[in-house]
PDB file of N, CA and C in Angstrom:
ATOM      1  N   UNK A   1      -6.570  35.163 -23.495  1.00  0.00           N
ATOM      2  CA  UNK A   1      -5.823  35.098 -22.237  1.00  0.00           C
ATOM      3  C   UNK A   1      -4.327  35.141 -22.567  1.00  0.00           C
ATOM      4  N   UNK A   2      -3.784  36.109 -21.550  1.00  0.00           N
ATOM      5  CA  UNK A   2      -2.432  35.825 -22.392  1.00  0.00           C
ATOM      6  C   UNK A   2      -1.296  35.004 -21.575  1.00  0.00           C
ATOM      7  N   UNK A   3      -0.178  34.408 -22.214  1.00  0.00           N
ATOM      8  CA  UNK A   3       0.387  33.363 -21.905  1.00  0.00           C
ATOM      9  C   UNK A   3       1.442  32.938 -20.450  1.00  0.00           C
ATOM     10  N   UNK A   4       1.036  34.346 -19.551  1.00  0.00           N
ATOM     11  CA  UNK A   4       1.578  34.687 -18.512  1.00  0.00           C
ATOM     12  C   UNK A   4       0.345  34.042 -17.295  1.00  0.00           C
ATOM     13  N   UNK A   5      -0.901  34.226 -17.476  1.00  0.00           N
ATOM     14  CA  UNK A   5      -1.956  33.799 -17.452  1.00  0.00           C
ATOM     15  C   UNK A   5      -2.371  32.795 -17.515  1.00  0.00           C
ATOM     16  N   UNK A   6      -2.120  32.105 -18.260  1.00  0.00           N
ATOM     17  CA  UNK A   6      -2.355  30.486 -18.397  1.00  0.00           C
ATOM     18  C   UNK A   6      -1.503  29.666 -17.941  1.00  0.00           C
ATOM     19  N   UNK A   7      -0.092  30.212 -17.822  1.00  0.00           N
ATOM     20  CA  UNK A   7       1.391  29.571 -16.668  1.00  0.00           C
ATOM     21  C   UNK A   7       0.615  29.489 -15.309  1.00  0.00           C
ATOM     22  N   UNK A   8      -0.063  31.391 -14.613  1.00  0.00           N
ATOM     23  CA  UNK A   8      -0.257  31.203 -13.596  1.00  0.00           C
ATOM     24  C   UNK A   8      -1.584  29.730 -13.171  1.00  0.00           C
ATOM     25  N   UNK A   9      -2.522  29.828 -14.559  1.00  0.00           N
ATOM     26  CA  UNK A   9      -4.002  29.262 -14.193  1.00  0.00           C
ATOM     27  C   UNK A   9      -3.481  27.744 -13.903  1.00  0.00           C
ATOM     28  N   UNK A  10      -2.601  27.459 -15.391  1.00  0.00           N
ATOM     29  CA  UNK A  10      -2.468  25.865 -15.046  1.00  0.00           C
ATOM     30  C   UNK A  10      -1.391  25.502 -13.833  1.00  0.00           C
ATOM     31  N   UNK A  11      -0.602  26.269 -13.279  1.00  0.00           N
ATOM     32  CA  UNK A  11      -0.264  26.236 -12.000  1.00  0.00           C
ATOM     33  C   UNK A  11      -0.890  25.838 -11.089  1.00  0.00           C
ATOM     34  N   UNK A  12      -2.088  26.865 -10.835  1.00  0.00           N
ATOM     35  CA  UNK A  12      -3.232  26.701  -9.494  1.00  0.00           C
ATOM     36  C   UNK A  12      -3.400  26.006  -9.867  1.00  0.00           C
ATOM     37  N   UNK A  13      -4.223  25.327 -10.799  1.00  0.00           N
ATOM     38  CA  UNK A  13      -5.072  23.982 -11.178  1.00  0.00           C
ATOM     39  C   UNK A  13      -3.959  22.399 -10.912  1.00  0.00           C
ATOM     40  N   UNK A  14      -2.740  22.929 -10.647  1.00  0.00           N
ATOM     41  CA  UNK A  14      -2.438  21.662 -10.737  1.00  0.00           C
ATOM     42  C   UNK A  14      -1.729  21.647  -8.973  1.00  0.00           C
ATOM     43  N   UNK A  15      -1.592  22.885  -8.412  1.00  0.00           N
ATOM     44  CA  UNK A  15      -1.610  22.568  -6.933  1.00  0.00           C
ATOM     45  C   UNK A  15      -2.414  22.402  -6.383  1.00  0.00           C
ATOM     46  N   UNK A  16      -3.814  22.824  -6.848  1.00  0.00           N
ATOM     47  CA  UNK A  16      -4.827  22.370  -6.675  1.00  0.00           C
ATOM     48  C   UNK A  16      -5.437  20.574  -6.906  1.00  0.00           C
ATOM     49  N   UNK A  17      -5.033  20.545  -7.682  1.00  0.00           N
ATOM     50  CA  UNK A  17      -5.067  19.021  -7.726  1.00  0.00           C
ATOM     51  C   UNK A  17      -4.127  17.936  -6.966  1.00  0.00           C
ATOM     52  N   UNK A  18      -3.218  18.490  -6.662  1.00  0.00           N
ATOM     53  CA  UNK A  18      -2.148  17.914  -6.009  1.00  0.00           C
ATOM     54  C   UNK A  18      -2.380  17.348  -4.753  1.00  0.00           C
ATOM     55  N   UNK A  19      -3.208  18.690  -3.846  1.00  0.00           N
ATOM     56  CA  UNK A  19      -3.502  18.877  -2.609  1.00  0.00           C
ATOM     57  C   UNK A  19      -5.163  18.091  -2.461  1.00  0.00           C
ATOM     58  N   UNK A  20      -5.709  17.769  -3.503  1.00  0.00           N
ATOM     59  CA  UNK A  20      -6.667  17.063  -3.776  1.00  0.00           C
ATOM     60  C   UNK A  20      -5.964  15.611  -3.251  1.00  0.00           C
ATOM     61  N   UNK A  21      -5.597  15.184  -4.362  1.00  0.00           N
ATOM     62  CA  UNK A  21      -5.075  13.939  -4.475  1.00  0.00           C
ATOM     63  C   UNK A  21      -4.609  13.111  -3.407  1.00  0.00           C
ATOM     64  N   UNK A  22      -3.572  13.759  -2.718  1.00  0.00           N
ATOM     65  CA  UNK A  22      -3.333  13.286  -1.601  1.00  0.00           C
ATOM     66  C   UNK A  22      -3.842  13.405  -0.292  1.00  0.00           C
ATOM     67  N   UNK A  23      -5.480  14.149  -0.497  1.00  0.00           N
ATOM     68  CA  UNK A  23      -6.201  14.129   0.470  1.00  0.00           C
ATOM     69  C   UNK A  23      -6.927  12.663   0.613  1.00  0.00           C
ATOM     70  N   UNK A  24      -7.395  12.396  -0.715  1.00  0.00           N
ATOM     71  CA  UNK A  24      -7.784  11.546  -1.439  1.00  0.00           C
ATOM     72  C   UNK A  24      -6.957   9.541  -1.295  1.00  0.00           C
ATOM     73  N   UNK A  25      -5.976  10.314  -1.276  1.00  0.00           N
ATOM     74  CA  UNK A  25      -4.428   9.244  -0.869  1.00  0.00           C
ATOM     75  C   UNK A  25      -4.533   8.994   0.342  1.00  0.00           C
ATOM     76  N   UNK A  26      -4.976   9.905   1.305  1.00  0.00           N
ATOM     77  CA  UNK A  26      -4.642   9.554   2.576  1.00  0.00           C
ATOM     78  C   UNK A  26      -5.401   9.154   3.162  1.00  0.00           C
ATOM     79  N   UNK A  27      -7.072   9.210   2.629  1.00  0.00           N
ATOM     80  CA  UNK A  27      -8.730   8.976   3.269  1.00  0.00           C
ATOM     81  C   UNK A  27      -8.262   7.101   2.737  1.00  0.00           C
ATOM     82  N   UNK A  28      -7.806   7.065   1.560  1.00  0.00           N
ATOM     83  CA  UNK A  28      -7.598   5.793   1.072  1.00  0.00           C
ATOM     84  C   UNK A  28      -6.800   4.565   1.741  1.00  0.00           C
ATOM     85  N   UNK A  29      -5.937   5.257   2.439  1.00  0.00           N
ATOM     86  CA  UNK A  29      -5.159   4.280   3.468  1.00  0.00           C
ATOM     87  C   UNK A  29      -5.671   4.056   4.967  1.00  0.00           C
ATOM     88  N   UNK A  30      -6.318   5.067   4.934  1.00  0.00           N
ATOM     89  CA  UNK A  30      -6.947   4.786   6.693  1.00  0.00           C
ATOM     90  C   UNK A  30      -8.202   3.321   6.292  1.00  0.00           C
ATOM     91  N   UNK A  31      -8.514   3.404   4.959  1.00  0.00           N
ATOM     92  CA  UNK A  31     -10.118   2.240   4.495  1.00  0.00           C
ATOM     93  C   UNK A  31      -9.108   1.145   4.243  1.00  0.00           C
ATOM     94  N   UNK A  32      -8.007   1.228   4.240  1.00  0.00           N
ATOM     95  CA  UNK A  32      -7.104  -0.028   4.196  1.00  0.00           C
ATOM     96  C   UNK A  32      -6.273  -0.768   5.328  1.00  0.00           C
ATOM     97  N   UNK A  33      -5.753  -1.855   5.038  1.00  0.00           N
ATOM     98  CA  UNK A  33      -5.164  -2.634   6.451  1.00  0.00           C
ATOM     99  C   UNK A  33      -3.911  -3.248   5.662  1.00  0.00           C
ATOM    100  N   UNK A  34      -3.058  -3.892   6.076  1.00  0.00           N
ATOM    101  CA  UNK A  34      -1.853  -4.938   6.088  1.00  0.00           C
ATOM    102  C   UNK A  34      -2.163  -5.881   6.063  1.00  0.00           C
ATOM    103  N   UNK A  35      -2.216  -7.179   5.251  1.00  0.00           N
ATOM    104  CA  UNK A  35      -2.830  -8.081   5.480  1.00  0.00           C
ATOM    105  C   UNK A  35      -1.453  -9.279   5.209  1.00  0.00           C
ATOM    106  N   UNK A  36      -0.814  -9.912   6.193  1.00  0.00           N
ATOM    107  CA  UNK A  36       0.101 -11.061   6.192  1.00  0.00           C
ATOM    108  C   UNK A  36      -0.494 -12.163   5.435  1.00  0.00           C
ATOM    109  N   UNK A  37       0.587 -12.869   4.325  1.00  0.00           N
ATOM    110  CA  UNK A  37       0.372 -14.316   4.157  1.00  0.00           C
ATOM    111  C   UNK A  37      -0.902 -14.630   3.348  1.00  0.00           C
ATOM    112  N   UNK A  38      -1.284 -13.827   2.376  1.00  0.00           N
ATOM    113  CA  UNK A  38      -2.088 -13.798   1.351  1.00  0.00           C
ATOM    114  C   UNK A  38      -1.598 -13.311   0.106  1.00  0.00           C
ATOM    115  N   UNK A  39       0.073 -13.198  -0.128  1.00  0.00           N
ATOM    116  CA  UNK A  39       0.136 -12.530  -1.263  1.00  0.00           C
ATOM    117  C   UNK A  39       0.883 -13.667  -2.210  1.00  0.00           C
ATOM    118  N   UNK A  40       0.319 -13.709  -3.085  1.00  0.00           N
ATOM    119  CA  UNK A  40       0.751 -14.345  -4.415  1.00  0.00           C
ATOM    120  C   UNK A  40       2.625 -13.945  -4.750  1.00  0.00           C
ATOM    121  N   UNK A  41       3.255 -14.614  -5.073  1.00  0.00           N
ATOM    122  CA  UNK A  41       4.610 -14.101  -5.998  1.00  0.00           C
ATOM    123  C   UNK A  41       4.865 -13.111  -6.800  1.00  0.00           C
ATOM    124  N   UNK A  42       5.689 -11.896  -6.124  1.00  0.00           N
ATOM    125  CA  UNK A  42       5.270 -10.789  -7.331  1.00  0.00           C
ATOM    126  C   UNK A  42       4.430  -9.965  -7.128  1.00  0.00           C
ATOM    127  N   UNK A  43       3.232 -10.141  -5.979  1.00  0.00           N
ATOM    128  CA  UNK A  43       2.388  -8.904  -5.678  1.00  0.00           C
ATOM    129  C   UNK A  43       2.302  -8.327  -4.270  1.00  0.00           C
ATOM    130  N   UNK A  44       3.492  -8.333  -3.497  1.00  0.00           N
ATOM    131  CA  UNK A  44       3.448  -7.976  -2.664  1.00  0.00           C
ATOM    132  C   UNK A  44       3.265  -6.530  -2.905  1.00  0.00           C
ATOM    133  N   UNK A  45       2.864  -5.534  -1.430  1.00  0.00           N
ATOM    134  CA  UNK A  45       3.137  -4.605  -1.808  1.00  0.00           C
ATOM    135  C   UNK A  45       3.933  -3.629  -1.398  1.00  0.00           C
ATOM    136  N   UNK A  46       5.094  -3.659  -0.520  1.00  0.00           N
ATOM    137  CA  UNK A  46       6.166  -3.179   0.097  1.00  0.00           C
ATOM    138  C   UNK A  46       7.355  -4.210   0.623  1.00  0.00           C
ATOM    139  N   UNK A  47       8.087  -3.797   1.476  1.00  0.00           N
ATOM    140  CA  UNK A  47       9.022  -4.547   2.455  1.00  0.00           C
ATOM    141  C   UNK A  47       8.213  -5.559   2.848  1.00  0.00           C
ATOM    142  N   UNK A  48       9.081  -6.735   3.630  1.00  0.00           N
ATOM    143  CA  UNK A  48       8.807  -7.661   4.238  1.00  0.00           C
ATOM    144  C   UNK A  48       8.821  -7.636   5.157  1.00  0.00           C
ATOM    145  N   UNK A  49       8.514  -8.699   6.558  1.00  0.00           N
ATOM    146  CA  UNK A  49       8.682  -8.360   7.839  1.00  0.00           C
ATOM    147  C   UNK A  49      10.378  -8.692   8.145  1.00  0.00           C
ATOM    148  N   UNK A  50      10.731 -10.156   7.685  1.00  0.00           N
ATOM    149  CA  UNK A  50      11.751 -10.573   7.550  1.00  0.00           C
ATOM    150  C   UNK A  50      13.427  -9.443   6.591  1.00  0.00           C
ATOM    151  N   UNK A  51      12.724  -8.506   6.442  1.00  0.00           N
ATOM    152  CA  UNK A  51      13.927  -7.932   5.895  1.00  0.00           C
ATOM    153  C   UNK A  51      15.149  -8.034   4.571  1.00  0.00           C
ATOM    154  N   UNK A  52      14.483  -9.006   4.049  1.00  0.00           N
ATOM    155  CA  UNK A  52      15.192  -9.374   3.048  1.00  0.00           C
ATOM    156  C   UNK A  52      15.011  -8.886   1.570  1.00  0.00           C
ATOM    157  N   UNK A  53      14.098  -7.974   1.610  1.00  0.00           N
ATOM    158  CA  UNK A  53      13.979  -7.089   0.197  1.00  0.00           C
ATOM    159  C   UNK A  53      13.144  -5.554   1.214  1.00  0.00           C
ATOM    160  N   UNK A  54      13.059  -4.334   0.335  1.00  0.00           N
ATOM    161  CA  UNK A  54      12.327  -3.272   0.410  1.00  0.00           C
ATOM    162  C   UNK A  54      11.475  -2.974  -0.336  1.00  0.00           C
ATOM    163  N   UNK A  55      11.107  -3.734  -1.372  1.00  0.00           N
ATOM    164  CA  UNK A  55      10.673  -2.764  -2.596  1.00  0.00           C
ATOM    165  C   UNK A  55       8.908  -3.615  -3.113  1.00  0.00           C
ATOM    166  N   UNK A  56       7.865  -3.105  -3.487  1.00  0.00           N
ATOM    167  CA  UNK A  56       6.856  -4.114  -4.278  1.00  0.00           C
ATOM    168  C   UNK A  56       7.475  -5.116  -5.226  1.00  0.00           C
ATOM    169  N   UNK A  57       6.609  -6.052  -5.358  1.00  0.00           N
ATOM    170  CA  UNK A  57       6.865  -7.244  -6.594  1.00  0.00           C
ATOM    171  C   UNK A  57       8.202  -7.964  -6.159  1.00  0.00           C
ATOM    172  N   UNK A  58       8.500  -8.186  -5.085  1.00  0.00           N
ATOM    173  CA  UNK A  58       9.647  -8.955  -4.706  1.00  0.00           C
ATOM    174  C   UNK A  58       9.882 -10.303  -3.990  1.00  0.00           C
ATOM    175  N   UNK A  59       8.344 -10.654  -3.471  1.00  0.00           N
ATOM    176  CA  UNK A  59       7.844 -11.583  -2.979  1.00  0.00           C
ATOM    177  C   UNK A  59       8.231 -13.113  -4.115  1.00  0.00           C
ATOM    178  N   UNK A  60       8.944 -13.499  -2.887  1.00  0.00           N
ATOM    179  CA  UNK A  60       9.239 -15.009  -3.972  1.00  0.00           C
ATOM    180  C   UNK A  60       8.463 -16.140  -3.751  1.00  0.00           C
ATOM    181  N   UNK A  61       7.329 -16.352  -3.187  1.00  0.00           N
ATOM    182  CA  UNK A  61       6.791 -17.579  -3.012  1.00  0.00           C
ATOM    183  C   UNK A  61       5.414 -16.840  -2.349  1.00  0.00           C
ATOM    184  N   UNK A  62       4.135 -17.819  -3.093  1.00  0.00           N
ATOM    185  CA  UNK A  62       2.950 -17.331  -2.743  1.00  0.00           C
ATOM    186  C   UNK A  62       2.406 -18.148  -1.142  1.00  0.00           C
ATOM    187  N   UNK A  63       2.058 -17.152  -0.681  1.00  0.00           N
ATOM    188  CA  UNK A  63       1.457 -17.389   0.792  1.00  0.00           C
ATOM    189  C   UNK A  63       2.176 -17.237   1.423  1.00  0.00           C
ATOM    190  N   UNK A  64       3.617 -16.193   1.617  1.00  0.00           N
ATOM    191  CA  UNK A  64       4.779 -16.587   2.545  1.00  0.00           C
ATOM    192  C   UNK A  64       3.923 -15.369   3.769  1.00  0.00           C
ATOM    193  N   UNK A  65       4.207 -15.730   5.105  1.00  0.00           N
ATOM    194  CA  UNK A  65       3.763 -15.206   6.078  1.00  0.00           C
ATOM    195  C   UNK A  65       4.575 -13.793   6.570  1.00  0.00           C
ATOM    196  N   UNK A  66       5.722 -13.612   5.523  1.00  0.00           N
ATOM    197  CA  UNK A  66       6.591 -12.736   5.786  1.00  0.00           C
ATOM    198  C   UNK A  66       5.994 -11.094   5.068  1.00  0.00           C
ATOM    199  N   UNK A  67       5.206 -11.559   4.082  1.00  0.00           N
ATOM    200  CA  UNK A  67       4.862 -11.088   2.600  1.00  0.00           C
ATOM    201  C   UNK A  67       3.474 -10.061   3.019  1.00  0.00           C
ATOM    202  N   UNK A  68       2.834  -9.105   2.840  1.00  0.00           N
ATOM    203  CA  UNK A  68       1.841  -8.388   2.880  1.00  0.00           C
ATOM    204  C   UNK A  68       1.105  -7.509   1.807  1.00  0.00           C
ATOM    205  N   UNK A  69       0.363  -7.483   2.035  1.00  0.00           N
ATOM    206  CA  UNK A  69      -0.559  -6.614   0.502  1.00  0.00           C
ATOM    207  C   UNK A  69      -1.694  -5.671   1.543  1.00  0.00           C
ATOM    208  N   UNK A  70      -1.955  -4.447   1.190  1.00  0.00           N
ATOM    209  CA  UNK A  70      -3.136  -3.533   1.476  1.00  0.00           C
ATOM    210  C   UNK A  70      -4.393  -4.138   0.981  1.00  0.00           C
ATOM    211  N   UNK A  71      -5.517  -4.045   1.963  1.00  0.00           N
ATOM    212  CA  UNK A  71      -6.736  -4.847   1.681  1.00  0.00           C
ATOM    213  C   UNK A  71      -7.686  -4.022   2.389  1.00  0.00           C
ATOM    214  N   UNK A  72      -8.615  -3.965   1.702  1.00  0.00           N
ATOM    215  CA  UNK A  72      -9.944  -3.411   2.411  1.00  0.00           C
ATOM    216  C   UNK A  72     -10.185  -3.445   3.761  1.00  0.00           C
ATOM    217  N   UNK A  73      -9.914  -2.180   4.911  1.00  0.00           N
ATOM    218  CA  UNK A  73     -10.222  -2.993   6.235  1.00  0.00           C
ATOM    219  C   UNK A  73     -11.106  -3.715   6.787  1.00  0.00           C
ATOM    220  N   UNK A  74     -11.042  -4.577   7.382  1.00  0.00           N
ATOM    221  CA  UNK A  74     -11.978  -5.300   8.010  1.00  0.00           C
ATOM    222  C   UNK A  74     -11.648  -6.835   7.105  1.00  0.00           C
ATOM    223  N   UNK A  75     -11.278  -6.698   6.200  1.00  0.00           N
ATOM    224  CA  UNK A  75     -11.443  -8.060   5.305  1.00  0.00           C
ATOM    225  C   UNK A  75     -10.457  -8.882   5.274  1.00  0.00           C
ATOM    226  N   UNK A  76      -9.397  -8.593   6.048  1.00  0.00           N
ATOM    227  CA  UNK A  76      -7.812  -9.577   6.138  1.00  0.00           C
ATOM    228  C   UNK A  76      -8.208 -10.846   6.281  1.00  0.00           C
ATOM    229  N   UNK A  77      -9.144 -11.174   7.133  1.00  0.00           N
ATOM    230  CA  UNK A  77      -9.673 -12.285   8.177  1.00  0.00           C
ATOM    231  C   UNK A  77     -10.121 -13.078   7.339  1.00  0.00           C
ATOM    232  N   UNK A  78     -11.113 -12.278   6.579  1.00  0.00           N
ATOM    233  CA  UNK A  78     -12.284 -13.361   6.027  1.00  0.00           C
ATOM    234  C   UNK A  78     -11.245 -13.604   4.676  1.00  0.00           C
ATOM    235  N   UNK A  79     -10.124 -13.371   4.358  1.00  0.00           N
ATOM    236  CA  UNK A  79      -9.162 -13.922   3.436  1.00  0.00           C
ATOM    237  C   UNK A  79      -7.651 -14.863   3.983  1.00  0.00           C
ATOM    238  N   UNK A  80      -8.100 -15.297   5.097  1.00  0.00           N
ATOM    239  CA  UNK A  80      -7.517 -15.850   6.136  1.00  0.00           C
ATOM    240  C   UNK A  80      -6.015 -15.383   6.564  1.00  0.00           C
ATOM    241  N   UNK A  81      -6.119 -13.831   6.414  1.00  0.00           N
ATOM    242  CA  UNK A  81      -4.913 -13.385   6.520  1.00  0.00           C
ATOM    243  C   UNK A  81      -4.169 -13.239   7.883  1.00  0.00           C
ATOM    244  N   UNK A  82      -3.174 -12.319   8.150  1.00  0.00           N
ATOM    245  CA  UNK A  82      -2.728 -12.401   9.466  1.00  0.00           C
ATOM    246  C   UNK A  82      -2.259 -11.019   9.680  1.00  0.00           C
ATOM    247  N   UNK A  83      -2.591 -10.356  11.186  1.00  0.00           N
ATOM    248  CA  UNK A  83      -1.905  -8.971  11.203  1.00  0.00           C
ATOM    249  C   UNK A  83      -0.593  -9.352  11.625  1.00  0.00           C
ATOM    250  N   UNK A  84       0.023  -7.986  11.327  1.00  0.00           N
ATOM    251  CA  UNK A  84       1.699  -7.865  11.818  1.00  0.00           C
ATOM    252  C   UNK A  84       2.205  -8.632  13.125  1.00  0.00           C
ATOM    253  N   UNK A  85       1.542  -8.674  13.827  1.00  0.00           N
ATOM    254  CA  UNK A  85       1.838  -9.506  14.987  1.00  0.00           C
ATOM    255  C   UNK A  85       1.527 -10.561  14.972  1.00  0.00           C
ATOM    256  N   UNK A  86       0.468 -11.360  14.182  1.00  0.00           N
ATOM    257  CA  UNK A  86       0.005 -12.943  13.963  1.00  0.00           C
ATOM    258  C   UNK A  86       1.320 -13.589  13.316  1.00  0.00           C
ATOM    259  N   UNK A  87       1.574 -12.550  12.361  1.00  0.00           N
ATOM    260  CA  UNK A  87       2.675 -12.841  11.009  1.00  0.00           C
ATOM    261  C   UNK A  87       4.372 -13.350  12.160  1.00  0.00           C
ATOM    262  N   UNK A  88       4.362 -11.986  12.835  1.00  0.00           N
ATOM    263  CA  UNK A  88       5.755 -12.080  13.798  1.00  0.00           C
ATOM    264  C   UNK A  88       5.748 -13.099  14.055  1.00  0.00           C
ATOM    265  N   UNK A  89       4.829 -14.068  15.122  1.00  0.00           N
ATOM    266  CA  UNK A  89       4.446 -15.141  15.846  1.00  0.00           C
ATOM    267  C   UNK A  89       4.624 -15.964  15.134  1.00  0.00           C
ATOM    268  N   UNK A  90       4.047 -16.683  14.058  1.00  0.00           N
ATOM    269  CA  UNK A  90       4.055 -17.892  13.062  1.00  0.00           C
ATOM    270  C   UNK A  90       5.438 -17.877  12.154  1.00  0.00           C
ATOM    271  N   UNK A  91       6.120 -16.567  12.068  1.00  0.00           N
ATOM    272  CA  UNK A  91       7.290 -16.744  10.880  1.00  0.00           C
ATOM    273  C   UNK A  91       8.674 -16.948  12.351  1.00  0.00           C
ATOM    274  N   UNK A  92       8.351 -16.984  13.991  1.00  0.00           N
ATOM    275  CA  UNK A  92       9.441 -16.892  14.750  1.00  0.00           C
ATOM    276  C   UNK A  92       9.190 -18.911  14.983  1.00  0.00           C
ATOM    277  N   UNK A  93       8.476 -19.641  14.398  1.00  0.00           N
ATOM    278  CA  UNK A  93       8.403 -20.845  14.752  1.00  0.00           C
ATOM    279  C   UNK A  93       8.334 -21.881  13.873  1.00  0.00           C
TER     280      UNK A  93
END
């Protein structure tokens, strides 16, 4: 095969995978939820509600109601978690 050929092959193969992946990425977030006030120090996994950081791993205190992690849907509850609006409610009092 010559080396003009194998630029184009491993090309396709890797837009091909690309367009995989984030099909894959995106089936993965709909099987997931937000789950308030279950995250340990350090494992959050985005922003806060409260605004005071943007980024994962920034969470300073475990169980803060401000704090969220992605969780299997359906299972927030039975980990006594709280949705975005439970969270609003309990962190305005």
């Amino acid at each position: 095969m010559s080396q003009q050929r194998q630029i184009v092959a491993s090309a396709l193969a890797t837009a091909l995978a690309l367009g995989l992946g984030s099909a894959s990425a995106h089936a993965e977030d709909k099987a997931k939820e937000k789950c308030y006030g279950i995250v340990k120090a350090g494992q959050n996994d985005c922003s806060n509600l409260s605004g005071t950081h943007s980024c994962a791993g920034q969470a300073k205190t475990d169980m803060d109601v401000n704090e969220w992690k992605y969780v299997a849907k359906g299972t927030c509850k039975e980990l006594k978690g709280l949705t975005a609006d439970e969270a609003k409610a309990k962190a305005k009092k």
